[in-house]
C-alpha atoms as a PDB file:
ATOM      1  CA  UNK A   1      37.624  63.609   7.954  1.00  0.00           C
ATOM      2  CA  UNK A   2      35.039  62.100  10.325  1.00  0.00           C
ATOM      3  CA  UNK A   3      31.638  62.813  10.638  1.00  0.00           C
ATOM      4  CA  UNK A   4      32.650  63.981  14.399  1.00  0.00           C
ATOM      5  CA  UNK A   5      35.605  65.674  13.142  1.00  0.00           C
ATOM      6  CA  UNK A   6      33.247  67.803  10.576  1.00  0.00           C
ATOM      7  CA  UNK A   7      30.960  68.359  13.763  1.00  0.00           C
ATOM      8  CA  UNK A   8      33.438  69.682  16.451  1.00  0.00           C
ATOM      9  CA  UNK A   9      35.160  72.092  13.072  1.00  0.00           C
ATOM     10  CA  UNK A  10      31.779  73.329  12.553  1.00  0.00           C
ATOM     11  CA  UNK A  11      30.826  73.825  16.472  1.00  0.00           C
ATOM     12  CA  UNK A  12      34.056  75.709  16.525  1.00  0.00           C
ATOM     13  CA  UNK A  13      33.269  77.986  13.663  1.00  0.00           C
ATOM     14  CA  UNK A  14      29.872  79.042  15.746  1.00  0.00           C
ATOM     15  CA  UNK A  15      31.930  79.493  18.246  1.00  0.00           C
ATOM     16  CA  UNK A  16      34.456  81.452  17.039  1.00  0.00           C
ATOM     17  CA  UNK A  17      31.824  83.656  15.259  1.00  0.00           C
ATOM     18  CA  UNK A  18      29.845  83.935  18.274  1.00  0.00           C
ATOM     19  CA  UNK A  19      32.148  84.025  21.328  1.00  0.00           C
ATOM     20  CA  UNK A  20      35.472  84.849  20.192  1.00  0.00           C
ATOM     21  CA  UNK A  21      36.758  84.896  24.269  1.00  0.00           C
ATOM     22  CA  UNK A  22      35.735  81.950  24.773  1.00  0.00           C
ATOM     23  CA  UNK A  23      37.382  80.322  21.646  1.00  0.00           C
ATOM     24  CA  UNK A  24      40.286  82.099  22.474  1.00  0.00           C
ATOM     25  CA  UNK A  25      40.466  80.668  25.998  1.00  0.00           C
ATOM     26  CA  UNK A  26      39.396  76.792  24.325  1.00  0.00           C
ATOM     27  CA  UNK A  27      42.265  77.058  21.646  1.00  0.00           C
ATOM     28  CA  UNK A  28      44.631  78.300  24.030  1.00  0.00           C
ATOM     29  CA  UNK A  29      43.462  75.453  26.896  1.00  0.00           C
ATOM     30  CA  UNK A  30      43.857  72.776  24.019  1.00  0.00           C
ATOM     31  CA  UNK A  31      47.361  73.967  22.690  1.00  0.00           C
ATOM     32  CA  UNK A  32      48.152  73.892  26.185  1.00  0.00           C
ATOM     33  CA  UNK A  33      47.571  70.648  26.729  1.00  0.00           C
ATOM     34  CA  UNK A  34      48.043  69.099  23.252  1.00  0.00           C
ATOM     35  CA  UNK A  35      50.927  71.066  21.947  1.00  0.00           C
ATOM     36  CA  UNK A  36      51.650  67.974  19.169  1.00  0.00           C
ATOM     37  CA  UNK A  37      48.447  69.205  17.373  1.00  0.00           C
ATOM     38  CA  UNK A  38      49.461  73.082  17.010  1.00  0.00           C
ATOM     39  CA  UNK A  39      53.461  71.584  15.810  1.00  0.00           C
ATOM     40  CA  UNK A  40      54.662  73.069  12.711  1.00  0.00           C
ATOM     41  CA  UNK A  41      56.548  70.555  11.585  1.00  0.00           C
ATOM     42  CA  UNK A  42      54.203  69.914   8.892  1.00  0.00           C
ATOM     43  CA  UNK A  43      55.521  73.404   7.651  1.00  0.00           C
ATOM     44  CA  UNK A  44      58.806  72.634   8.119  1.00  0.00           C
ATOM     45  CA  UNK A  45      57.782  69.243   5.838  1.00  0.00           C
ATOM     46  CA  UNK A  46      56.791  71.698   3.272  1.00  0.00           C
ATOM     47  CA  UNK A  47      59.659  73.380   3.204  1.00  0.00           C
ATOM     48  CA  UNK A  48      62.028  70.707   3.219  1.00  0.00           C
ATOM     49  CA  UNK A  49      59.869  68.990  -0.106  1.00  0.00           C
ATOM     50  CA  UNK A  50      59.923  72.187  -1.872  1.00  0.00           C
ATOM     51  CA  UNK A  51      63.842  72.879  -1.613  1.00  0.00           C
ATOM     52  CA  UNK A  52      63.913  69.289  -2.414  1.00  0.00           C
ATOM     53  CA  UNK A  53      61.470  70.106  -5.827  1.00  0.00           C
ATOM     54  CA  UNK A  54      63.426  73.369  -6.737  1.00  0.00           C
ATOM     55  CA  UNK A  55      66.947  71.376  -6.772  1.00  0.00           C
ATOM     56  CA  UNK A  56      65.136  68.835  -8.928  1.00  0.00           C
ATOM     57  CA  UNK A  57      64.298  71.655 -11.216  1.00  0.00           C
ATOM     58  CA  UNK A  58      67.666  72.913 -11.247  1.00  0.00           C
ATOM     59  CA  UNK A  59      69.253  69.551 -12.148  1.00  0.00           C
ATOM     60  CA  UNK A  60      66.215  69.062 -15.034  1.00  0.00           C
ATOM     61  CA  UNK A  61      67.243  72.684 -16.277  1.00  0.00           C
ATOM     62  CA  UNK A  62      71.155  72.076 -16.003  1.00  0.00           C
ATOM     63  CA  UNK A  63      70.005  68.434 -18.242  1.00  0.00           C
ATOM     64  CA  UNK A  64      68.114  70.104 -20.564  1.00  0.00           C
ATOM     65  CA  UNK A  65      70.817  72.882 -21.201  1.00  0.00           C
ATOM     66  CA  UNK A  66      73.627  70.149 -22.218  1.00  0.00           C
ATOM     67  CA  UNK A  67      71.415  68.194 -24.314  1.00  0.00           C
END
């Protein structure tokens, strides 16, 4: 992460903390207008490499079992 990254996550924090409304309104202005960022696909990602790692285990289980 960037040094400006760190700076606007930690101006966001204060911000959070100490004008909750405000970050509401900021989040929900940015999500708005940069919808890509808020995506979930990363989650779906996750789920799609863990399904992936438990059928991996399955097969290394059914392996081990014949040997």
């Amino acid at each position: 992460m960037s040094n400006l990254d760190e700076s606007i996550g930690k101006i966001l924090l204060e911000l959070q903390k100490d004008d909750p409304d405000t970050f509401k309104k900021l989040m929900k202005k940015a999500q708005e207008e940069n919808p890509e960022l808020f995506d979930n696909s990363l989650d779906e990602e996750n789920k799609e490499i863990d399904e992936y790692n438990r059928k991996v285990d399955e097969y290394n289980d059914k392996v081990d079992k014949e040997q």
